[in-house]
C-alpha atoms as a PDB file:
ATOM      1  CA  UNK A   1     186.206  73.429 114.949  1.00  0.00           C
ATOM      2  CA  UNK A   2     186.172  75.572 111.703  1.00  0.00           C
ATOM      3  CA  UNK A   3     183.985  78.711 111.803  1.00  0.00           C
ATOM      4  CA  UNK A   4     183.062  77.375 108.778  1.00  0.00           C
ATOM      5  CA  UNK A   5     181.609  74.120 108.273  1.00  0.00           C
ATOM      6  CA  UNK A   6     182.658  72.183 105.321  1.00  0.00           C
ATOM      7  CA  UNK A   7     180.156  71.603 102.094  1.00  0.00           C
ATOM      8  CA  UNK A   8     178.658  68.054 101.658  1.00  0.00           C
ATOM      9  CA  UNK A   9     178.633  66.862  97.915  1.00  0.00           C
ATOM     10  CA  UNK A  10     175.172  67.518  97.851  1.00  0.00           C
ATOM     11  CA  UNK A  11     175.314  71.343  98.598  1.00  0.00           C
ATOM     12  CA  UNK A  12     177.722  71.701  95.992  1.00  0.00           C
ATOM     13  CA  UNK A  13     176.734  73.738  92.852  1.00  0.00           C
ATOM     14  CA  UNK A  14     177.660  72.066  89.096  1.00  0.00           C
ATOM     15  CA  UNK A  15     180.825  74.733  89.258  1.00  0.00           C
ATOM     16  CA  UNK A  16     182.220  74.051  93.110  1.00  0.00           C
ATOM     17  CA  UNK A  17     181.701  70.433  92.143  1.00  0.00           C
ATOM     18  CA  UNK A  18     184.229  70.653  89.080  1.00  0.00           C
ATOM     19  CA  UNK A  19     186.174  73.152  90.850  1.00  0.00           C
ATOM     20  CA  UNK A  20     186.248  70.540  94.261  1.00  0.00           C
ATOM     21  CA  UNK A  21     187.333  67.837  91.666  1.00  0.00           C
ATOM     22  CA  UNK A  22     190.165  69.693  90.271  1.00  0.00           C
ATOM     23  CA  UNK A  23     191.387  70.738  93.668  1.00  0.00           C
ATOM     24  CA  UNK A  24     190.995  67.155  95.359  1.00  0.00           C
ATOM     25  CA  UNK A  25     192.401  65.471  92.189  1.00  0.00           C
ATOM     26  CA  UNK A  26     196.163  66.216  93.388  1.00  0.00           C
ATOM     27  CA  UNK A  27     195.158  66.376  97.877  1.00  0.00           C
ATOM     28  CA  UNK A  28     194.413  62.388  97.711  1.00  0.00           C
ATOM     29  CA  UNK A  29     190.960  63.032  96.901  1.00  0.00           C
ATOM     30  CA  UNK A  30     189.801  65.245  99.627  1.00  0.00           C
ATOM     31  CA  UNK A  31     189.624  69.402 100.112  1.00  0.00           C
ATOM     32  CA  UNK A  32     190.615  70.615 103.233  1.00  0.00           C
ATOM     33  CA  UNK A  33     192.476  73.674 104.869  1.00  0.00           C
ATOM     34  CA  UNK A  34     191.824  76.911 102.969  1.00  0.00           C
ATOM     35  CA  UNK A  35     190.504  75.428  99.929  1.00  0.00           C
ATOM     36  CA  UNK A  36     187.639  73.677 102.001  1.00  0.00           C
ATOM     37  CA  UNK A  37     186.709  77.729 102.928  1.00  0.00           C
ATOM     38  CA  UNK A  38     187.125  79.189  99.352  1.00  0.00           C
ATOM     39  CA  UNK A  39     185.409  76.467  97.677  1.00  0.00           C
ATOM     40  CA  UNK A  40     181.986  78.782  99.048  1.00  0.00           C
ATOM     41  CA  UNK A  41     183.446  81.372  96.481  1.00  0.00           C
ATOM     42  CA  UNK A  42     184.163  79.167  93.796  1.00  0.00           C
ATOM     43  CA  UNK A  43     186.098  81.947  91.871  1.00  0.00           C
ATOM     44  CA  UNK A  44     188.582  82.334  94.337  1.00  0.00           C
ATOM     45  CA  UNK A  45     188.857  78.532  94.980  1.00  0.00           C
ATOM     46  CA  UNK A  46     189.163  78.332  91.448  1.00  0.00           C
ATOM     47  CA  UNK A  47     191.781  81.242  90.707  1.00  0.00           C
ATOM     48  CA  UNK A  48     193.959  79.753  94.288  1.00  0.00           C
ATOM     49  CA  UNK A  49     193.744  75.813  92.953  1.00  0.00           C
ATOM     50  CA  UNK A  50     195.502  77.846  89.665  1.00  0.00           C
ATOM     51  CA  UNK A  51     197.867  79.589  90.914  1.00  0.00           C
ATOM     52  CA  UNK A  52     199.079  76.988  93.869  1.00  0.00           C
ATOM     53  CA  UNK A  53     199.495  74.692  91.046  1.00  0.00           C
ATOM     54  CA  UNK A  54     201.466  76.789  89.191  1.00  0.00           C
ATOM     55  CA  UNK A  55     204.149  76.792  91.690  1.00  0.00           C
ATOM     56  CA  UNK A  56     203.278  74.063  93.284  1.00  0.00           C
ATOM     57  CA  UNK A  57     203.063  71.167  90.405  1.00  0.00           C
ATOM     58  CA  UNK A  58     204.525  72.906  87.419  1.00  0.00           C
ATOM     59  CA  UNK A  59     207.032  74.950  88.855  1.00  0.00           C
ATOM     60  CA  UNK A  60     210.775  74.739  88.737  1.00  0.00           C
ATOM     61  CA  UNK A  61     211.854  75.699  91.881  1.00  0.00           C
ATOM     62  CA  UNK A  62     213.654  72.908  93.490  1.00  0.00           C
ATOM     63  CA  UNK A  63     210.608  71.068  95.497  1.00  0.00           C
ATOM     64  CA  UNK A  64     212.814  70.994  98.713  1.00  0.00           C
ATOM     65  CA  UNK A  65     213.610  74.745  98.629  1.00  0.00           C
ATOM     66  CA  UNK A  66     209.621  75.089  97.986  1.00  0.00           C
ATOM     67  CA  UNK A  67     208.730  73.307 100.956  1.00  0.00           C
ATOM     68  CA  UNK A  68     211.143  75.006 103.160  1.00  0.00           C
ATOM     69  CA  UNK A  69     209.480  78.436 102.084  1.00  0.00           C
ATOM     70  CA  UNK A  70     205.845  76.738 102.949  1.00  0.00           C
ATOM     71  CA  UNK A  71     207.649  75.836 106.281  1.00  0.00           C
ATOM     72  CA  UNK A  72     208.918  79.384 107.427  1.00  0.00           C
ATOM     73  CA  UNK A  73     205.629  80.910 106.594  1.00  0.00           C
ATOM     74  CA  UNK A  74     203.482  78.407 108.363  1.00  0.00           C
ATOM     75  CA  UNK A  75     205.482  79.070 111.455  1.00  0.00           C
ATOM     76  CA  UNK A  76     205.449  82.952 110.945  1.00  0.00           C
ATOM     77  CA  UNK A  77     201.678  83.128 110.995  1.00  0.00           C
ATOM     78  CA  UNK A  78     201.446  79.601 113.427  1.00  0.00           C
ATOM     79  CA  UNK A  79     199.207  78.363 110.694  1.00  0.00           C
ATOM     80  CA  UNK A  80     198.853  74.886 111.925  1.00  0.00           C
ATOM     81  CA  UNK A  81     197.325  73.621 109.475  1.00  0.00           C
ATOM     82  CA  UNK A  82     200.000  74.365 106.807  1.00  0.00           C
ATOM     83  CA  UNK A  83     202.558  73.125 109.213  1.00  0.00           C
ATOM     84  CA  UNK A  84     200.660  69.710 109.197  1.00  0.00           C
ATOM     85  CA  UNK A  85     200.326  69.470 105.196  1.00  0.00           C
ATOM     86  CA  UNK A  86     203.960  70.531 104.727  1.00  0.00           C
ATOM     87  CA  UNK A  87     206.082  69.184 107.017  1.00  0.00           C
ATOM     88  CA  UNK A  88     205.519  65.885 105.816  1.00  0.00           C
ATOM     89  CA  UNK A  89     205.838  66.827 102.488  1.00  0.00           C
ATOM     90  CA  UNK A  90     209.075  68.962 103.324  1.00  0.00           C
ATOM     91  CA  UNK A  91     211.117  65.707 104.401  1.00  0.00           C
ATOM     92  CA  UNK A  92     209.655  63.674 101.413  1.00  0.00           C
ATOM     93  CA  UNK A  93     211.340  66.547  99.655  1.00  0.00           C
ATOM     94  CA  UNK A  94     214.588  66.153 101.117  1.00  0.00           C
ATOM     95  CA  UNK A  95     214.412  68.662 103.900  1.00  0.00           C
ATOM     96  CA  UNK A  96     216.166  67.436 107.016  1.00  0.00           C
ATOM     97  CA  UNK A  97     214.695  67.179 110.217  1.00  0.00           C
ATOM     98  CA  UNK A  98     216.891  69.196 112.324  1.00  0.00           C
ATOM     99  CA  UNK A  99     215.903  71.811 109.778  1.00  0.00           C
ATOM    100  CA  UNK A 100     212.476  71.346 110.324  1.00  0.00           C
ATOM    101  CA  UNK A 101     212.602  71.441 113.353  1.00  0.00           C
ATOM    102  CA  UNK A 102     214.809  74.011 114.083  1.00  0.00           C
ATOM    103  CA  UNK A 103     212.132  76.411 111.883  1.00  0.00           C
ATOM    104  CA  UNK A 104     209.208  75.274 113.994  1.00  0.00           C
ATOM    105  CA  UNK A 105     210.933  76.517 117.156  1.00  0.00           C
ATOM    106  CA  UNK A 106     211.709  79.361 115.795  1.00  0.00           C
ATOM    107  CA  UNK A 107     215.490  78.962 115.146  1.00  0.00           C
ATOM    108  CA  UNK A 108     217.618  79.838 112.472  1.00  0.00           C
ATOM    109  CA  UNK A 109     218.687  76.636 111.068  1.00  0.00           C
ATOM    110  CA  UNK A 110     222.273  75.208 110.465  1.00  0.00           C
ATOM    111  CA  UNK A 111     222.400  74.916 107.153  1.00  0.00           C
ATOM    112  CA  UNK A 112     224.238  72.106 105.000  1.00  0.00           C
ATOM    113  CA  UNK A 113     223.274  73.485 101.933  1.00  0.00           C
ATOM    114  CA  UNK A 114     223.419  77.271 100.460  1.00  0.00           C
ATOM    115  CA  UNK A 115     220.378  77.431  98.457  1.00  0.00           C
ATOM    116  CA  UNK A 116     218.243  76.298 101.672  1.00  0.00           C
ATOM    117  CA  UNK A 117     220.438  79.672 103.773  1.00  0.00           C
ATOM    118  CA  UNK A 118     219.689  81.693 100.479  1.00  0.00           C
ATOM    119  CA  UNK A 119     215.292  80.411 100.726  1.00  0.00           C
ATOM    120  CA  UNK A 120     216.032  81.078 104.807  1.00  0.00           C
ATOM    121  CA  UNK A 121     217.098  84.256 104.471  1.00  0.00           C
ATOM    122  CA  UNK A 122     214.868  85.399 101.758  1.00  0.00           C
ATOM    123  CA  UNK A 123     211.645  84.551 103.533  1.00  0.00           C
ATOM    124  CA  UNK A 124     212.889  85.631 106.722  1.00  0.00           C
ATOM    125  CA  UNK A 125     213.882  89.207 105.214  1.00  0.00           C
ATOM    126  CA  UNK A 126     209.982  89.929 103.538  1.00  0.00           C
ATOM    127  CA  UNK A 127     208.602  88.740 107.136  1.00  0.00           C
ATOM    128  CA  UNK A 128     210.993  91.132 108.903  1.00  0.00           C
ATOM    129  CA  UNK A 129     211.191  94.084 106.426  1.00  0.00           C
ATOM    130  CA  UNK A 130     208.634  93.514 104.077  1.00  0.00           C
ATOM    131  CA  UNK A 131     211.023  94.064 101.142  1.00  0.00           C
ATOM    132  CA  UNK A 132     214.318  92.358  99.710  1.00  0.00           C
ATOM    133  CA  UNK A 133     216.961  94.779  99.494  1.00  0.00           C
ATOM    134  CA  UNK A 134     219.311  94.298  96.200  1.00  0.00           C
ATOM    135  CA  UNK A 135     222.566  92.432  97.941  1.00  0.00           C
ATOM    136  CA  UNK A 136     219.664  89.904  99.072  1.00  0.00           C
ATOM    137  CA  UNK A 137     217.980  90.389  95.130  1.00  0.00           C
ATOM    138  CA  UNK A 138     221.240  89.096  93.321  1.00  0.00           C
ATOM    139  CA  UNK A 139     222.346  86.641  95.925  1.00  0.00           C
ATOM    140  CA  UNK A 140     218.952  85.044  95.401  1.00  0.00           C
ATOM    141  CA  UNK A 141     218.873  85.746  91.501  1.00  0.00           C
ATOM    142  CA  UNK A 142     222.241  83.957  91.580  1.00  0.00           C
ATOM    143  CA  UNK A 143     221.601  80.893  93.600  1.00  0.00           C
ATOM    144  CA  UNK A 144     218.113  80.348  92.334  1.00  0.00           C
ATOM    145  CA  UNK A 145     218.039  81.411  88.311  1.00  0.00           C
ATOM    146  CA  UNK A 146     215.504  84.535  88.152  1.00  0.00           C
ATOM    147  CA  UNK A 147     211.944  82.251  87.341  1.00  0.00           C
ATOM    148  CA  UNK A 148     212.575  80.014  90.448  1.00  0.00           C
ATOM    149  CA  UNK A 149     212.825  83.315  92.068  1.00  0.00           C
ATOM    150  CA  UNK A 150     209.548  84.347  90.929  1.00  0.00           C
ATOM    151  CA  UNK A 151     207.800  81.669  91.800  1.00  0.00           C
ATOM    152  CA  UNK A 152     209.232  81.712  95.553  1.00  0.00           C
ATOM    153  CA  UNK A 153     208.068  85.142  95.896  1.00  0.00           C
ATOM    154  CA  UNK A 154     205.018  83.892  94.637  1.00  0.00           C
ATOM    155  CA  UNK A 155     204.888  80.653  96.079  1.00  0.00           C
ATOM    156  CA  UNK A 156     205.591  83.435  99.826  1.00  0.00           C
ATOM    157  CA  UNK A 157     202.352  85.272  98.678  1.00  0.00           C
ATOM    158  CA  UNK A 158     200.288  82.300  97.803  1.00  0.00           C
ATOM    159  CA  UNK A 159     201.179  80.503 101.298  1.00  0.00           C
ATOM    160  CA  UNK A 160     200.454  83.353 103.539  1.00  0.00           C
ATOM    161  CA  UNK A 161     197.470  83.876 101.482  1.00  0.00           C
ATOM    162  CA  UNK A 162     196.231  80.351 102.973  1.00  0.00           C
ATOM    163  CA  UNK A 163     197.929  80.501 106.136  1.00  0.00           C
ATOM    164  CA  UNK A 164     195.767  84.243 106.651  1.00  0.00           C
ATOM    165  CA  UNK A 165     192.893  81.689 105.708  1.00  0.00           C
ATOM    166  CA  UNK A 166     193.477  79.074 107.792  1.00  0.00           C
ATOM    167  CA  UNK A 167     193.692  81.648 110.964  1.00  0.00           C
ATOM    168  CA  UNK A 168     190.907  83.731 110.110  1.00  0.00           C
ATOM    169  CA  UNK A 169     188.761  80.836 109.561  1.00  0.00           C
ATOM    170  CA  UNK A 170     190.202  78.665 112.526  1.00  0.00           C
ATOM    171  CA  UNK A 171     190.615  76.037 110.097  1.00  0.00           C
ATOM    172  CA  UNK A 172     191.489  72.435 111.862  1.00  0.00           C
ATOM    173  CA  UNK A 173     193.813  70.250 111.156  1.00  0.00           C
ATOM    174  CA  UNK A 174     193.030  66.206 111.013  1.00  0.00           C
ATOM    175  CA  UNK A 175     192.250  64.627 114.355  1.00  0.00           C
ATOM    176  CA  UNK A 176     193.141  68.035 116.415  1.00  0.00           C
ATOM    177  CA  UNK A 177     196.645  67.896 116.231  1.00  0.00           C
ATOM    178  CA  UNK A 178     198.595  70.781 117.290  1.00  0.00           C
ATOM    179  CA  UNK A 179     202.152  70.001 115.409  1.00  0.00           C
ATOM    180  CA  UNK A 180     203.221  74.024 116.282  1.00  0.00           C
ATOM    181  CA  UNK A 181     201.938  74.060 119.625  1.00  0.00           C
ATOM    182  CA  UNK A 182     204.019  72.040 120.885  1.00  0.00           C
ATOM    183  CA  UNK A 183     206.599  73.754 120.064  1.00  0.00           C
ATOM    184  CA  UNK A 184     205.839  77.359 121.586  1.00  0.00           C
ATOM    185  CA  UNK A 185     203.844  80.006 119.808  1.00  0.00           C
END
């Protein structure tokens, strides 16, 4: 249970009830996870709908490499939450399972593809050193083109943003699943 209960429509303020539509009107109508707990500081919720769009909807990164970057962070902070959202949408995306799976245990992946290594390794380095040294820097610049590099960085931010959220605020996930649990915290 959420140490913070969701907001009924009719507790809703005029500006957290545009600010709920605009966030629901891409989620299948509903607000959840983090946004469900920022929507009681509707600038935040506001300024976080913005920005996750931005990489989110209108970026350019490659959707799959996106997803794979939501996927390593979720299972960095064991945001469960996340995992739920994005797993799903990481095979939609083209992710395979026995990458997704090998991230939610914890494993390094074996990669078919070099730009998923170069999002692996990139994510994996600013969890473990909290910086990207410059070999990593240009082989990313490289594989990815400089703006979808930006916006995984950001897209890094953004994600453990939420997934600090979604801890802190014990957020659940749909019918009490537990899709990291079961595979060792």
């Amino acid at each position: 249970m959420s140490r913070v209960a969701d907001l009924r429509p009719d507790q809703l303020s005029a500006e957290q009830n545009r600010i709920y539509e605009e966030i629901a009107a891409p989620r299948a109508g509903v607000v959840r996870g983090p946004f469900a707990v920022w929507l009681r500081t509707p600038k935040i919720a506001d300024a976080a709908n913005r920005l996750g769009n931005s990489v989110r909807v209108e970026g350019k990164i490659d959707r799959r490499l996106l997803e794979l970057a939501v996927l390593i962070v979720a299972r960095h902070w064991n945001a469960e939450y996340v995992w739920f959202v994005h797993e799903k949408e990481g095979l939609e995306a083209g992710l395979s399972k026995d990458v997704i799976d090998a991230v939610s245990r914890n494993w390094e992946p074996k990669f078919s593809r070099s730009d998923e290594k170069v999002v692996y390794d990139i994510v994996t380095e600013l969890h473990q050193t909290r910086t990207v040294g410059p070999i990593s820097y240009k082989r990313a610049v490289a594989a990815l083109g400089l703006e979808p590099f930006i916006e995984l960085i950001t897209a890094i931010g953004f994600y453990t943003t939420a997934a600090m959220m979604i801890n802190a605020f014990d957020v659940p996930v749909p019918e009490g699943a537990r899709p990291l649990l079961s595979h060792g915290r």
